[in-house]
Protein backbone atom coordinates (compact mmCIF):
# COMPACT_ATOMS: atom_id res chain seq x y z
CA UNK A 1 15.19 9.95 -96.90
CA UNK A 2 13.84 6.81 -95.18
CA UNK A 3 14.32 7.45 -91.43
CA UNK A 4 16.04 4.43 -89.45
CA UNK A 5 13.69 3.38 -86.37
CA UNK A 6 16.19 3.14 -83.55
CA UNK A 7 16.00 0.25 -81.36
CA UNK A 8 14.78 0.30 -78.05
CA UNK A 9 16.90 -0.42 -74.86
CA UNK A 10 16.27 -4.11 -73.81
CA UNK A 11 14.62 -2.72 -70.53
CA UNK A 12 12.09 -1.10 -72.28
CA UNK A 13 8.68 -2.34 -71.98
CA UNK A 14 6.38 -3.15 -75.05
CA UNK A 15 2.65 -4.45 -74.24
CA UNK A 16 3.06 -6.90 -77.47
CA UNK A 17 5.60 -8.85 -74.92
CA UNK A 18 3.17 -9.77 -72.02
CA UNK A 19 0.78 -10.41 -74.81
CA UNK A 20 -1.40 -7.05 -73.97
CA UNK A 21 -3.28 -4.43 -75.86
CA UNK A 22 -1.40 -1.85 -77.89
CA UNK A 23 -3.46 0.44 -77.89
CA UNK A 24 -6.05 2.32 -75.70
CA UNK A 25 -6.03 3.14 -72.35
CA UNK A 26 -5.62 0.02 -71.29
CA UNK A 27 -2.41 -0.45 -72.87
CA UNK A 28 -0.47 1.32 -69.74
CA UNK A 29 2.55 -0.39 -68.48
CA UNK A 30 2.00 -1.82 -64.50
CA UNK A 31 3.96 1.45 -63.44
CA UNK A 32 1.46 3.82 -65.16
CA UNK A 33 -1.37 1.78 -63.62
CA UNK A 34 0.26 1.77 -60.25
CA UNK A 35 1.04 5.58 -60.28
CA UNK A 36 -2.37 6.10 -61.18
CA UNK A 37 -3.84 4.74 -57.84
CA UNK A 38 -3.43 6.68 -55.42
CA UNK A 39 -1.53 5.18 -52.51
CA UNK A 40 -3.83 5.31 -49.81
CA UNK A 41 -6.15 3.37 -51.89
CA UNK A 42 -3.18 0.92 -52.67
CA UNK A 43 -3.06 0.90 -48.80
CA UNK A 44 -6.79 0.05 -48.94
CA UNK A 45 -6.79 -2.80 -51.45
CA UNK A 46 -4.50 -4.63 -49.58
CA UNK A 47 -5.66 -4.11 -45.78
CA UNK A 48 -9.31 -4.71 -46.30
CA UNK A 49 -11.01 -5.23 -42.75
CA UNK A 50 -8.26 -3.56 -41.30
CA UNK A 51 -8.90 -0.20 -38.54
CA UNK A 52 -8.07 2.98 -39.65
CA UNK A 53 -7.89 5.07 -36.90
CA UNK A 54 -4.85 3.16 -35.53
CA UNK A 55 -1.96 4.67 -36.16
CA UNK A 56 2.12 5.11 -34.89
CA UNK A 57 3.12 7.71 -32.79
CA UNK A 58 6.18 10.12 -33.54
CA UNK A 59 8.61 9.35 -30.34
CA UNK A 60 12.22 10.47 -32.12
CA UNK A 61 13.26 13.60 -31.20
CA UNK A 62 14.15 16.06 -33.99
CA UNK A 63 17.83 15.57 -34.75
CA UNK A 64 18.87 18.27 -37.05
CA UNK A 65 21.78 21.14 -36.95
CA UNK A 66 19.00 23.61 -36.70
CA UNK A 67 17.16 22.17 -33.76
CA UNK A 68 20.45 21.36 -32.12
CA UNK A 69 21.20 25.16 -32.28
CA UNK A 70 18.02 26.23 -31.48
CA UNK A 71 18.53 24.45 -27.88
CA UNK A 72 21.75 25.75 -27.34
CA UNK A 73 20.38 29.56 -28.20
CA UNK A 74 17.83 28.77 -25.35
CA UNK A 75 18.48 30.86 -21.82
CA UNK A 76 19.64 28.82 -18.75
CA UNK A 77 16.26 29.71 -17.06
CA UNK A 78 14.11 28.57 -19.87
CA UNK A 79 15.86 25.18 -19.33
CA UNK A 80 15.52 25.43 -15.78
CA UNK A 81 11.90 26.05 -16.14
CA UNK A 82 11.05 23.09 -18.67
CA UNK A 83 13.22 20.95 -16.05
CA UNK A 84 10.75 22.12 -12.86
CA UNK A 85 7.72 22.03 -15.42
CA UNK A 86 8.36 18.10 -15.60
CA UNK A 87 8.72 17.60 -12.14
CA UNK A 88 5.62 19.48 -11.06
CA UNK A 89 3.68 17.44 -13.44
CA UNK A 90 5.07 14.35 -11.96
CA UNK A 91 4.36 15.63 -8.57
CA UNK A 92 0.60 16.43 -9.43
CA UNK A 93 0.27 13.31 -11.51
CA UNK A 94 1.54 10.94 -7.74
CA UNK A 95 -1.05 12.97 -6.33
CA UNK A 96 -4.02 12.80 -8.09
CA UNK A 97 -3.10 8.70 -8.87
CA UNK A 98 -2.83 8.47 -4.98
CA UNK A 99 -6.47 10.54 -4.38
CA UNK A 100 -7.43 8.49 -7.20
CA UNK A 101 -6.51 5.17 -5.33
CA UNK A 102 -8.00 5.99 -2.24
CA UNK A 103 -11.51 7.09 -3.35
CA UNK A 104 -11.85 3.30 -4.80
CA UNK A 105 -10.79 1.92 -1.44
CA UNK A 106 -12.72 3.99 0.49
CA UNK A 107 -16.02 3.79 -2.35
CA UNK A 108 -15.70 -0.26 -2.10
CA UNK A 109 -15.51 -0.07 1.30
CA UNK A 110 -18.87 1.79 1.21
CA UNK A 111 -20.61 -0.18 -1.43
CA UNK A 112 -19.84 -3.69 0.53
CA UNK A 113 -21.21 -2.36 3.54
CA UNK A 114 -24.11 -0.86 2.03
CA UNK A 115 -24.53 -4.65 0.44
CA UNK A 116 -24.65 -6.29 3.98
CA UNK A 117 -26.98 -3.97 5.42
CA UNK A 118 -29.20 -4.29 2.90
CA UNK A 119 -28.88 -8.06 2.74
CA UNK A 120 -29.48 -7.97 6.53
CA UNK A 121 -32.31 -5.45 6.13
CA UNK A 122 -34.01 -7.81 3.59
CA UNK A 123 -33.23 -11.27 5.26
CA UNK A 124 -35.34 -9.78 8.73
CA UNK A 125 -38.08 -8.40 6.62
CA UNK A 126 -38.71 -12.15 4.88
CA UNK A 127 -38.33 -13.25 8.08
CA UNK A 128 -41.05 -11.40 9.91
CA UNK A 129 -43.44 -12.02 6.91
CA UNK A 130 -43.10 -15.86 7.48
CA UNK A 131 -42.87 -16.03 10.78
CA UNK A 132 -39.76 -15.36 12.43
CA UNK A 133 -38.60 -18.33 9.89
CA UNK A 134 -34.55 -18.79 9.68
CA UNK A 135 -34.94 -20.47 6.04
CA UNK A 136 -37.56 -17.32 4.59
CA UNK A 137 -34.82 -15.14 6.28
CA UNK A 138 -31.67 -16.69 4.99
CA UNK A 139 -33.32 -17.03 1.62
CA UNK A 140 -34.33 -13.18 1.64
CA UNK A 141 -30.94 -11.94 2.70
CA UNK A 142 -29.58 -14.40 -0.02
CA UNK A 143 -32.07 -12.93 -2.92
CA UNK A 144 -30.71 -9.39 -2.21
CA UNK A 145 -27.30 -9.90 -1.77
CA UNK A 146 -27.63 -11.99 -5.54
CA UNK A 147 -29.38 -8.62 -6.62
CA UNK A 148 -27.33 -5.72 -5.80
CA UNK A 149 -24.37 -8.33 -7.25
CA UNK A 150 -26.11 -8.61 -10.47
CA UNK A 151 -27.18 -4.88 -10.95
CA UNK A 152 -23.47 -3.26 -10.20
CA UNK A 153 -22.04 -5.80 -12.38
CA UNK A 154 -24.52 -5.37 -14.97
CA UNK A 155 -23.33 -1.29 -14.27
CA UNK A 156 -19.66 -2.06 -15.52
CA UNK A 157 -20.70 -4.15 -18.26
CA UNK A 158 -23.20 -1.42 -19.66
CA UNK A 159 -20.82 0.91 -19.15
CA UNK A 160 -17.91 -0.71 -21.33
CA UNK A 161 -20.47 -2.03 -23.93
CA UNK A 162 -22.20 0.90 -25.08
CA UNK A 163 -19.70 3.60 -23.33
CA UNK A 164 -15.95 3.03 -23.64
CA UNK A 165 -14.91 -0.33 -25.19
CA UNK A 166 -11.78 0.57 -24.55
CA UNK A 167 -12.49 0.68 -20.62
CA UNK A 168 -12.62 -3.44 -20.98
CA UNK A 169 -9.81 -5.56 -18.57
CA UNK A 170 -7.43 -4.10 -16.76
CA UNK A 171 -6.03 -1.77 -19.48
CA UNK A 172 -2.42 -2.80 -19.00
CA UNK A 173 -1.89 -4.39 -22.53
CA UNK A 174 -3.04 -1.24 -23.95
CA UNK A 175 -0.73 1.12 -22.07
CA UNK A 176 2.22 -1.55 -23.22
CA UNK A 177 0.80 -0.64 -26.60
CA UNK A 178 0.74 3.02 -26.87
CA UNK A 179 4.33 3.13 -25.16
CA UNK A 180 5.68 0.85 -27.75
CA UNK A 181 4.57 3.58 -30.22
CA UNK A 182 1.16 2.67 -31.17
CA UNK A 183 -1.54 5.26 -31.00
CA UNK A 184 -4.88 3.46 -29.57
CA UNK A 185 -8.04 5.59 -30.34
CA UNK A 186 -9.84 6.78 -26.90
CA UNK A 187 -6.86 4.83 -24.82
CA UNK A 188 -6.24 8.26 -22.76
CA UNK A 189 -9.60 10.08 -22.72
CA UNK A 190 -11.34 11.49 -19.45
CA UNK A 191 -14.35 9.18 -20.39
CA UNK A 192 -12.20 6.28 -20.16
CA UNK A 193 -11.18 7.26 -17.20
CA UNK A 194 -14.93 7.66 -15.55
CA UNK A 195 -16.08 4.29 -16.81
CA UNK A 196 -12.82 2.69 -15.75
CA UNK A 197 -13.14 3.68 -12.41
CA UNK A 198 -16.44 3.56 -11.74
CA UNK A 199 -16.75 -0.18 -13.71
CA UNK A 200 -13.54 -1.23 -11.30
CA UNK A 201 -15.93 -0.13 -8.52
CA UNK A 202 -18.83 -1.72 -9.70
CA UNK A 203 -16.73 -4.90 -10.41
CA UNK A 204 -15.24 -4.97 -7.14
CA UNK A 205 -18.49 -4.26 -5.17
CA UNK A 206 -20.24 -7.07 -7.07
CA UNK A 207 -18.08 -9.50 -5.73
CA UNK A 208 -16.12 -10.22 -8.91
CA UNK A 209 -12.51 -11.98 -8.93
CA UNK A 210 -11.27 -8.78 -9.76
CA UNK A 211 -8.99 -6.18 -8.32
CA UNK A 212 -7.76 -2.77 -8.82
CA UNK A 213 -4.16 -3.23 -9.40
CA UNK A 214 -4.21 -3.94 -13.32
CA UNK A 215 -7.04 -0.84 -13.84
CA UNK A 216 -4.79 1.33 -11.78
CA UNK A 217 -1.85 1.14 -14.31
CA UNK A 218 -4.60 2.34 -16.72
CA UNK A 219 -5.85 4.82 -14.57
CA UNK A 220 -2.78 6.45 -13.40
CA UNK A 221 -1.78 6.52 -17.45
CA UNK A 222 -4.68 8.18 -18.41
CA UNK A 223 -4.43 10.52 -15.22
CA UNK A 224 -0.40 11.70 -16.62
CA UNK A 225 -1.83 11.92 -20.30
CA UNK A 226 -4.47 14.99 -18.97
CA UNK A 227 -2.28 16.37 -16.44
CA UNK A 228 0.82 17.17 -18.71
CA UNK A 229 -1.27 17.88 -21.87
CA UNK A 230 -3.26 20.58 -20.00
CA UNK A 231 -5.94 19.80 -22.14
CA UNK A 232 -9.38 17.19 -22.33
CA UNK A 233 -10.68 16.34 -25.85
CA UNK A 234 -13.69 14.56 -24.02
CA UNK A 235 -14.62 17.52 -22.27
CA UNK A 236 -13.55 20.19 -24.97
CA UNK A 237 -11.25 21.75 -22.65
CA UNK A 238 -7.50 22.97 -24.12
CA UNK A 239 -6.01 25.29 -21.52
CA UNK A 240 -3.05 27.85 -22.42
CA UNK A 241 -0.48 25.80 -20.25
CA UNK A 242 1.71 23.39 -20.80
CA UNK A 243 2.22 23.66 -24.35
CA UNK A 244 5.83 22.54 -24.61
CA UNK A 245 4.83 19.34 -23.38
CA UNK A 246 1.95 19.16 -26.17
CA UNK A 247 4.08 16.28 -28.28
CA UNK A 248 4.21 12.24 -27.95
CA UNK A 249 7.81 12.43 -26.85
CA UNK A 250 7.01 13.91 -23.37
CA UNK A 251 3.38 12.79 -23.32
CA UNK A 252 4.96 9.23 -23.39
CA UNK A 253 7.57 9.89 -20.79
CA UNK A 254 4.51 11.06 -18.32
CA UNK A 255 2.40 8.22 -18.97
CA UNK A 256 5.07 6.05 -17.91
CA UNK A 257 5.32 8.02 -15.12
CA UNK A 258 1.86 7.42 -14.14
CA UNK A 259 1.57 3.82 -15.03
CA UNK A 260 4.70 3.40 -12.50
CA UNK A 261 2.41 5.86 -10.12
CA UNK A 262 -0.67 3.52 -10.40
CA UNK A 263 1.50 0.44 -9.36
CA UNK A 264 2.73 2.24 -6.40
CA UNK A 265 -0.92 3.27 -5.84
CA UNK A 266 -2.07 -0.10 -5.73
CA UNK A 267 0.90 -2.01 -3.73
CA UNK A 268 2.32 0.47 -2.22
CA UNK A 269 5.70 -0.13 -3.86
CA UNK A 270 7.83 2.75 -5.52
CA UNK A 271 10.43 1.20 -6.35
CA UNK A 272 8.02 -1.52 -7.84
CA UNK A 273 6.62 1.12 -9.63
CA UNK A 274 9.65 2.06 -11.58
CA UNK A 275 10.93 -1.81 -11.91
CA UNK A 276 7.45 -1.95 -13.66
CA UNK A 277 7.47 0.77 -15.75
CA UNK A 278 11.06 0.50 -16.83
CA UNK A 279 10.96 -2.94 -17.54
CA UNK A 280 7.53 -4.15 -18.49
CA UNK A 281 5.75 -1.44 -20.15
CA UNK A 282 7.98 1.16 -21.64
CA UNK A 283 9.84 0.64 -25.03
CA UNK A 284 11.95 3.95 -24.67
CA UNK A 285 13.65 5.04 -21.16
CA UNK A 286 16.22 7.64 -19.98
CA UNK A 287 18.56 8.30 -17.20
CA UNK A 288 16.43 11.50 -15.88
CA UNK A 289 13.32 9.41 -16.56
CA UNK A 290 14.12 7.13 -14.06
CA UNK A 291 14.32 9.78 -11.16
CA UNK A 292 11.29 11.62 -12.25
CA UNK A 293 9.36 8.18 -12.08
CA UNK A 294 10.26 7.27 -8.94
CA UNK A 295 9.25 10.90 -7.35
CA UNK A 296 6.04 10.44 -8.85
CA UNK A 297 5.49 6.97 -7.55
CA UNK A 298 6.62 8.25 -4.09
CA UNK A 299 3.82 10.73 -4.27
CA UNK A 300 1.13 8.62 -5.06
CA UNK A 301 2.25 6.37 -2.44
CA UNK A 302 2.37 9.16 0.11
CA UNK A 303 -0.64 10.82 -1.02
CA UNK A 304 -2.73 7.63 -0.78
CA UNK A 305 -0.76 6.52 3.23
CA UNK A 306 -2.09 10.13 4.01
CA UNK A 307 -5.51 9.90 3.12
CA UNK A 308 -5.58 6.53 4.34
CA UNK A 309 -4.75 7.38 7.60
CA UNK A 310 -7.14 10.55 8.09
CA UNK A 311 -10.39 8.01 7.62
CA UNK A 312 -11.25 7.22 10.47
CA UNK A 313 -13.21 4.17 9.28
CA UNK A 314 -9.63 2.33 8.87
CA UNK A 315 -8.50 2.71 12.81
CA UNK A 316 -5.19 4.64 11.81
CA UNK A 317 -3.86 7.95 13.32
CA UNK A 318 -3.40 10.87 11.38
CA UNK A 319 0.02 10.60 9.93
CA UNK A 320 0.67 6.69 10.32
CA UNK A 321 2.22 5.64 7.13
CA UNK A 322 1.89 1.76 7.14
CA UNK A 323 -0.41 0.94 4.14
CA UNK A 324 1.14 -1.74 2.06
């Protein structure tokens, strides 16, 4: 009995239509090809050049009947204890942003002076050698002054060249970045944090056109990412604490925190601070965010009045709280 050939669908693809093989393996249809490459090296072909080790950060919170229940099964003193978890962190993040602060105004403080005397020290020694001469003198004291510039500049740039790249300008683009939801590789490592401050240092004491107040956004971010992580990757140090604040939800909530906390470090605003934070840098914000930002900020504040007013190099008594 001859057998009728059906007749295929009109959506049906045939290779003799596009003109192609019929035959072989190269007669697949686009689809077959496509499912054959795998997709990250779809992702590849097309985003050639591109970095790989950038990547988005899960912010949404889980949403599901099952996670809903499993917070309302939870004991009113476990809440109470993930509520006074935050605000500890908050309160140690002010204060170590506000120590922080200080140790770069009291360090440039140091380095300038040690500049001048050694300017001075150099500018009599040319001096004697030519003869009690004003010009070899001012030219000496000139010469080393030019020097130490030069070396602690040359410092910071080493140090962001062949150290932390990432430690580069003031850092407050970046923070804007990860808080929008983009994950920038070594943003928030302790390393960073070394070569930021000690290149802000270094920057400052050479006699740059530079300031703190951008690097201490970065600073006080990086400073909230350790703190309420509990954990370093750059020193190989995860401690047993804190774990339920281990996820980018919360670790994005304290690093807004601290970037508010390293505005009120460097201007000695806390309300700035917030205003900052809340409008400037932050993509996602909350009610209870809000307060816990603007205790932190207080802190750092505090903490850095405080510590300014126990040097006694500044001229303040103990306990006058009038930096600004």
């Amino acid at each position: 009995a001859n057998s009728r050939r059906e007749k295929p669908p009109p959506w049906h693809y045939s290779p003799q239509m596009c003109g192609g093989p019929t035959t072989g393996a190269s007669a697949q249809t686009p689809l077959d090809r496509a499912r054959s490459m795998s997709r990250p090296r779809r992702i590849r072909s097309r985003l050639k050049g591109a970095r790989h080790d950038i990547e988005s950060l899960d912010y949404d919170i889980d949403a599901s009947s099952v996670f809903e229940q499993e917070l309302q099964r939870q004991p009113d003193h476990v809440r109470r204890q993930i509520a006074v978890g935050r605000w500890a962190v908050c309160l140690a993040v002010g204060l170590c942003t506000g120590t922080t602060a200080f140790i770069l105004d009291h360090m440039g403080a140091l380095v300038l002076k040690a500049r001048w005397a050694l300017a001075t020290k150099a500018g009599r020694l040319a001096g004697d050698l030519a003869g009690d001469s004003r010009a070899a003198a001012f030219t000496g004291a000139m010469a080393a002054f030019m020097v130490s510039s030069v070396v602690l500049v040359a410092c910071a740039a080493l140090l962001v060249i062949y150290v932390e790249p990432v430690a580069g300008g003031s850092g407050i683009p970046e923070v804007k970045t990860y808080l929008s939801g983009c994950k920038v590789p070594r943003l928030l490592r302790s390393t960073t944090l070394v070569c930021k401050t000690v290149g802000v240092l270094c920057s400052v004491g050479g006699g740059l056109v530079v300031g703190k107040e951008g690097p201490m956004i970065h600073t006080g971010a990086i400073i909230a990412a350790g703190l309420s992580q509990g954990s370093s990757k750059s020193c190989n140090l995860r401690t047993m604490w804190l774990k339920r604040f281990r996820n980018d939800h919360d670790k994005r909530d304290f690093v807004s925190a601290g970037a508010a906390a390293g505005v009120a470090a460097a201007f000695g605003a806390p309300i700035g601070g917030v205003l900052f934070a809340m409008e400037e840098a932050s993509a996602f914000w909350s009610q209870q965010l809000t307060w816990r930002t603007f205790f932190c900020a207080m802190c750092s504040t505090f903490c850095l009045n405080l510590l300014l007013s126990a040097d006694s190099s500044t001229g303040t008594p103990f306990g006058r709280l009038n930096h600004s």
